[in-house]
Protein backbone atom coordinates (compact mmCIF):
# COMPACT_ATOMS: atom_id res chain seq x y z
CA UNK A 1 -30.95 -0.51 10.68
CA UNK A 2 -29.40 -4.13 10.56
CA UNK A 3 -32.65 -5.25 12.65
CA UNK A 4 -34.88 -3.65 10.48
CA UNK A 5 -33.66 -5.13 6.98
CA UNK A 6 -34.19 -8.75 6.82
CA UNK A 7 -31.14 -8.64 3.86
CA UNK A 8 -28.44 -7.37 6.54
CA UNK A 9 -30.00 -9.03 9.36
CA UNK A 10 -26.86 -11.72 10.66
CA UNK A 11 -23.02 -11.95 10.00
CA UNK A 12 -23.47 -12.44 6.42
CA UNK A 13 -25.62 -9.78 5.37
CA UNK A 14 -23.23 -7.41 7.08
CA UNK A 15 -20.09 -8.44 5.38
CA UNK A 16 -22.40 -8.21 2.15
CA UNK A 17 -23.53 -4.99 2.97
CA UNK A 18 -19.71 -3.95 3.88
CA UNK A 19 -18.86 -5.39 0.31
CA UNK A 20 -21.98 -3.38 -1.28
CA UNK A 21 -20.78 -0.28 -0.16
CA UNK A 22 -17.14 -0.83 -0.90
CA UNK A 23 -18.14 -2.00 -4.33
CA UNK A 24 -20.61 1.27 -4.62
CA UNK A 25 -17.80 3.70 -3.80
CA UNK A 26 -15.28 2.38 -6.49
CA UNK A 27 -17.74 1.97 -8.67
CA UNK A 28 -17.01 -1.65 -9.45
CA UNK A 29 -20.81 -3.17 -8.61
CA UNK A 30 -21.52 -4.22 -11.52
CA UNK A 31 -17.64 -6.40 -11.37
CA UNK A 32 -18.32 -7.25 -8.18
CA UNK A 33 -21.38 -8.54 -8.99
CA UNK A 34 -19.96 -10.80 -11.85
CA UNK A 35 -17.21 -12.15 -10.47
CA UNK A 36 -19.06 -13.23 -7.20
CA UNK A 37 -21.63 -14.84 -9.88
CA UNK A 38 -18.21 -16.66 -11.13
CA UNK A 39 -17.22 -17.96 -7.48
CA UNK A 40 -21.04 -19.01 -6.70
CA UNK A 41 -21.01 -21.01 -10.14
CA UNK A 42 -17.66 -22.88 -8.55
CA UNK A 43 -19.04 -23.18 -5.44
CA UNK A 44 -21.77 -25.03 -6.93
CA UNK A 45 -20.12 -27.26 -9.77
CA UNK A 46 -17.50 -28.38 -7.10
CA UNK A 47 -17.52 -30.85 -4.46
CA UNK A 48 -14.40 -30.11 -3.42
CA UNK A 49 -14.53 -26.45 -3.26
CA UNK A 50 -17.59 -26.78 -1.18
CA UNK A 51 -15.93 -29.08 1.25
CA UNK A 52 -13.26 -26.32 1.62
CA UNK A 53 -15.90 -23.84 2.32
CA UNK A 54 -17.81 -25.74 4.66
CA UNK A 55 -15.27 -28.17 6.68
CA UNK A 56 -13.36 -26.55 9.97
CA UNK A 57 -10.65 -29.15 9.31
CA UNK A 58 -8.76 -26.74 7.13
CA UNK A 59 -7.19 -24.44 8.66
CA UNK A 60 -7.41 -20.26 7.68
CA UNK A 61 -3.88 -20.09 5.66
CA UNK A 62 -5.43 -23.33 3.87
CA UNK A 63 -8.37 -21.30 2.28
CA UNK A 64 -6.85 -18.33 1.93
CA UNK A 65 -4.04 -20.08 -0.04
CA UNK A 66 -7.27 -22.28 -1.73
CA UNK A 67 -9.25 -19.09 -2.68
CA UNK A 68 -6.07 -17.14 -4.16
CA UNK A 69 -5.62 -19.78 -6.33
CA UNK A 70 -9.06 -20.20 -7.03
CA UNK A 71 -9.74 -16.50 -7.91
CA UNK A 72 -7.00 -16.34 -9.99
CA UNK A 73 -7.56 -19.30 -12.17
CA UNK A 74 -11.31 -18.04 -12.68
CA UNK A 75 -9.92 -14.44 -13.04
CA UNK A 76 -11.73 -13.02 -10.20
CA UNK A 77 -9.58 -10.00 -8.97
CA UNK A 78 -9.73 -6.61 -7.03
CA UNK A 79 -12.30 -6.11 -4.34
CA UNK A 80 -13.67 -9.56 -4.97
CA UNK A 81 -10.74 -11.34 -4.36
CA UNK A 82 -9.54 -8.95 -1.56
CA UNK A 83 -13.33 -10.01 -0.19
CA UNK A 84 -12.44 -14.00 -0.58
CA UNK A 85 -9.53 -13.74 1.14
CA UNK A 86 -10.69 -11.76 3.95
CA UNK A 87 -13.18 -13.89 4.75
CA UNK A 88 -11.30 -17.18 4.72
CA UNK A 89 -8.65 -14.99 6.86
CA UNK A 90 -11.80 -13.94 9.71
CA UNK A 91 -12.80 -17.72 9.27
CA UNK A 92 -16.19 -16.79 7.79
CA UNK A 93 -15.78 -18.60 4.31
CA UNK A 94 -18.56 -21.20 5.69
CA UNK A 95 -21.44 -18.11 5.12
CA UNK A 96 -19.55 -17.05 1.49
CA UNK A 97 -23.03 -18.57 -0.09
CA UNK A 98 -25.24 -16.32 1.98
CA UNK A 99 -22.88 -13.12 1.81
CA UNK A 100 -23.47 -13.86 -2.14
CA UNK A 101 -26.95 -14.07 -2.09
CA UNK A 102 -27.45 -11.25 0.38
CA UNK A 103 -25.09 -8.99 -2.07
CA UNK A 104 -26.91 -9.88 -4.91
CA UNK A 105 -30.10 -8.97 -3.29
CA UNK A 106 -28.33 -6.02 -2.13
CA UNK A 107 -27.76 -4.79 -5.82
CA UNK A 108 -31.35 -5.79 -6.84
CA UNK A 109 -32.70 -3.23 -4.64
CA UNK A 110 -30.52 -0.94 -5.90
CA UNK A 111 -31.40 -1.58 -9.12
CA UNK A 112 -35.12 -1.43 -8.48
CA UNK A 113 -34.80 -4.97 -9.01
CA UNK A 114 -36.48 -7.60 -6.81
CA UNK A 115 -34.60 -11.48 -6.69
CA UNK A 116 -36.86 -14.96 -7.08
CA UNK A 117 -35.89 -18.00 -6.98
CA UNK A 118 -38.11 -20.91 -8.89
CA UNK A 119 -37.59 -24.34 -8.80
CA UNK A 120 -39.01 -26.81 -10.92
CA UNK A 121 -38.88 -30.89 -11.73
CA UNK A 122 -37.06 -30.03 -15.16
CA UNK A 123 -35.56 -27.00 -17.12
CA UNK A 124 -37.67 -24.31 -18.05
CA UNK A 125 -37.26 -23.28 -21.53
CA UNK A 126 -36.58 -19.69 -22.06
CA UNK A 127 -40.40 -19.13 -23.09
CA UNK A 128 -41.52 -20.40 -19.42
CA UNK A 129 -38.75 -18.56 -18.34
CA UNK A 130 -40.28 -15.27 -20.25
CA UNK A 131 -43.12 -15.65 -18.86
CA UNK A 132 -42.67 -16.16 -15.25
CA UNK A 133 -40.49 -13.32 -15.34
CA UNK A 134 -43.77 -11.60 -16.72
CA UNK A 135 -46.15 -12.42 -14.53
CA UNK A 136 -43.94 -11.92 -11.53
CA UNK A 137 -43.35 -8.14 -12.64
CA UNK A 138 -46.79 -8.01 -13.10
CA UNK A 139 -47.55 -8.53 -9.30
CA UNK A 140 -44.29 -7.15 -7.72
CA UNK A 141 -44.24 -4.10 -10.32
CA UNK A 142 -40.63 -4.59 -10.38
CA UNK A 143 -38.39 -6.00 -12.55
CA UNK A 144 -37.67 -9.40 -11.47
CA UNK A 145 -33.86 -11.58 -11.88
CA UNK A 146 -34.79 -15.12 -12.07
CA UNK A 147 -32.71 -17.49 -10.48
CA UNK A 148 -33.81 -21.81 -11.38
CA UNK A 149 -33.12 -24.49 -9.54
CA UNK A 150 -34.16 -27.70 -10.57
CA UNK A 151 -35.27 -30.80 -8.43
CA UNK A 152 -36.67 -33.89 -10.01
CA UNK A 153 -37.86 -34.59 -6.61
CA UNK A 154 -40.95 -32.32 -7.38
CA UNK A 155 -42.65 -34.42 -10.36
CA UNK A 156 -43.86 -31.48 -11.73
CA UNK A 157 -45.01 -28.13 -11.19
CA UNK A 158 -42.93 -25.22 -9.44
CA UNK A 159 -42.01 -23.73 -6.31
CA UNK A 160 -41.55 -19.85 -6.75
CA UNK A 161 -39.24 -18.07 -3.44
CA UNK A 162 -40.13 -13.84 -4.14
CA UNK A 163 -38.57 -12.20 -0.90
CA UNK A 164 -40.00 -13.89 2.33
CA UNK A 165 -43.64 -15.28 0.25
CA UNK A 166 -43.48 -18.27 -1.72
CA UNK A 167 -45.61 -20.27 -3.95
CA UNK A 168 -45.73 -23.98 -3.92
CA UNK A 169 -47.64 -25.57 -6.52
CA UNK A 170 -45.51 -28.63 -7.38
CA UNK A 171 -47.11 -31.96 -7.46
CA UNK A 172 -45.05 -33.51 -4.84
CA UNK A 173 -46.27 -30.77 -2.42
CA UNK A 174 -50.09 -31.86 -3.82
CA UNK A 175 -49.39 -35.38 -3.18
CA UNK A 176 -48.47 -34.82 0.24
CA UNK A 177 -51.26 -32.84 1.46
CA UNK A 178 -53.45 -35.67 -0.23
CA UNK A 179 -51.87 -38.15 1.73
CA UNK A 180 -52.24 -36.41 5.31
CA UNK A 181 -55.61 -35.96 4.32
CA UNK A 182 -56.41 -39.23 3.54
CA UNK A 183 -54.19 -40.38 6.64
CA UNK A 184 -56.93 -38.16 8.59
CA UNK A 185 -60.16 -39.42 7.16
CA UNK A 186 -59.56 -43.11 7.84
């Protein structure tokens, strides 16, 4: 089955999917699912904590004694916890962003649910926001969760991930393509 389900498929979809199912059978999802929003949120607002994730310098007992503390301070307990540590123990805390993603997917589908992920130059205001969501329900006939990035890199426009398609219609990509074209006419 893992080679058939592109959400399993590798390391970290499996320790996702392990997590899923553990999370399932106590019927803590919908905890799980929060407080690995909590640690992602972290993850992202720290430098730090990302150079802990990623850096092979620190040794296993180092993260593990990192992500206790961590998880405690941002009162992330039980299976999630249990999950952090593991992982730092197995040396594995390098994927936690993937395993995250891959659980989250994980309890999308569950939920009838499908994940996309937009990015855009600036904020979208909750209106844009509404109606994305809208008109990507309209062609998935799911309910969408909406996850925004946003890179000022893109001038405008927005580039919108649904499962393995996506949609690029941001004016950096549109400025690009004009310039290879015009690199090919003269």
């Amino acid at each position: 089955m893992a080679g058939e389900d592109p959400i399993i498929a590798g390391m970290a979809g499996r320790y996702a999917l392990a997590l899923f199912e553990l999370a399932q059978e106590s019927k803590k999802l919908k905890g799980v699912e929060t407080d690995l929003k909590r640690f992602a949120g972290l993850l992202e607002g720290s430098s730090d904590l990302q150079r802990l994730v990623r850096s092979p310098v620190f040794s296993s007992d180092e993260q593990q004694r990192a992500v206790t503390a961590i998880a405690k301070k941002a009162k992330i307990s039980g299976i999630t916890a249990n999950f952090l540590q593991l992982i730092a123990q197995n040396r594995r805390l390098f994927a936690v962003g993937d395993m995250i993603r891959a659980f989250h997917a994980l309890a999308a589908r569950h939920r009838g649910e499908v994940s996309a992920e937009v990015t855009s130059a600036n904020q979208l205001s909750p209106d844009q926001t509404k109606a994305l969501t809208a008109s990507l329900k309209s062609v998935t006939g799911k309910d969408v969760q909406l996850t925004s990035h946003v890179d000022p890199a893109l001038l405008g426009g927005l580039v919108v991930k649904v499962g393995s398609r996506m949609i690029d219609t941001s004016l950096k990509t549109k400025l690009d393509n004009l310039q290879y074209a015009m690199k090919e006419v003269g």
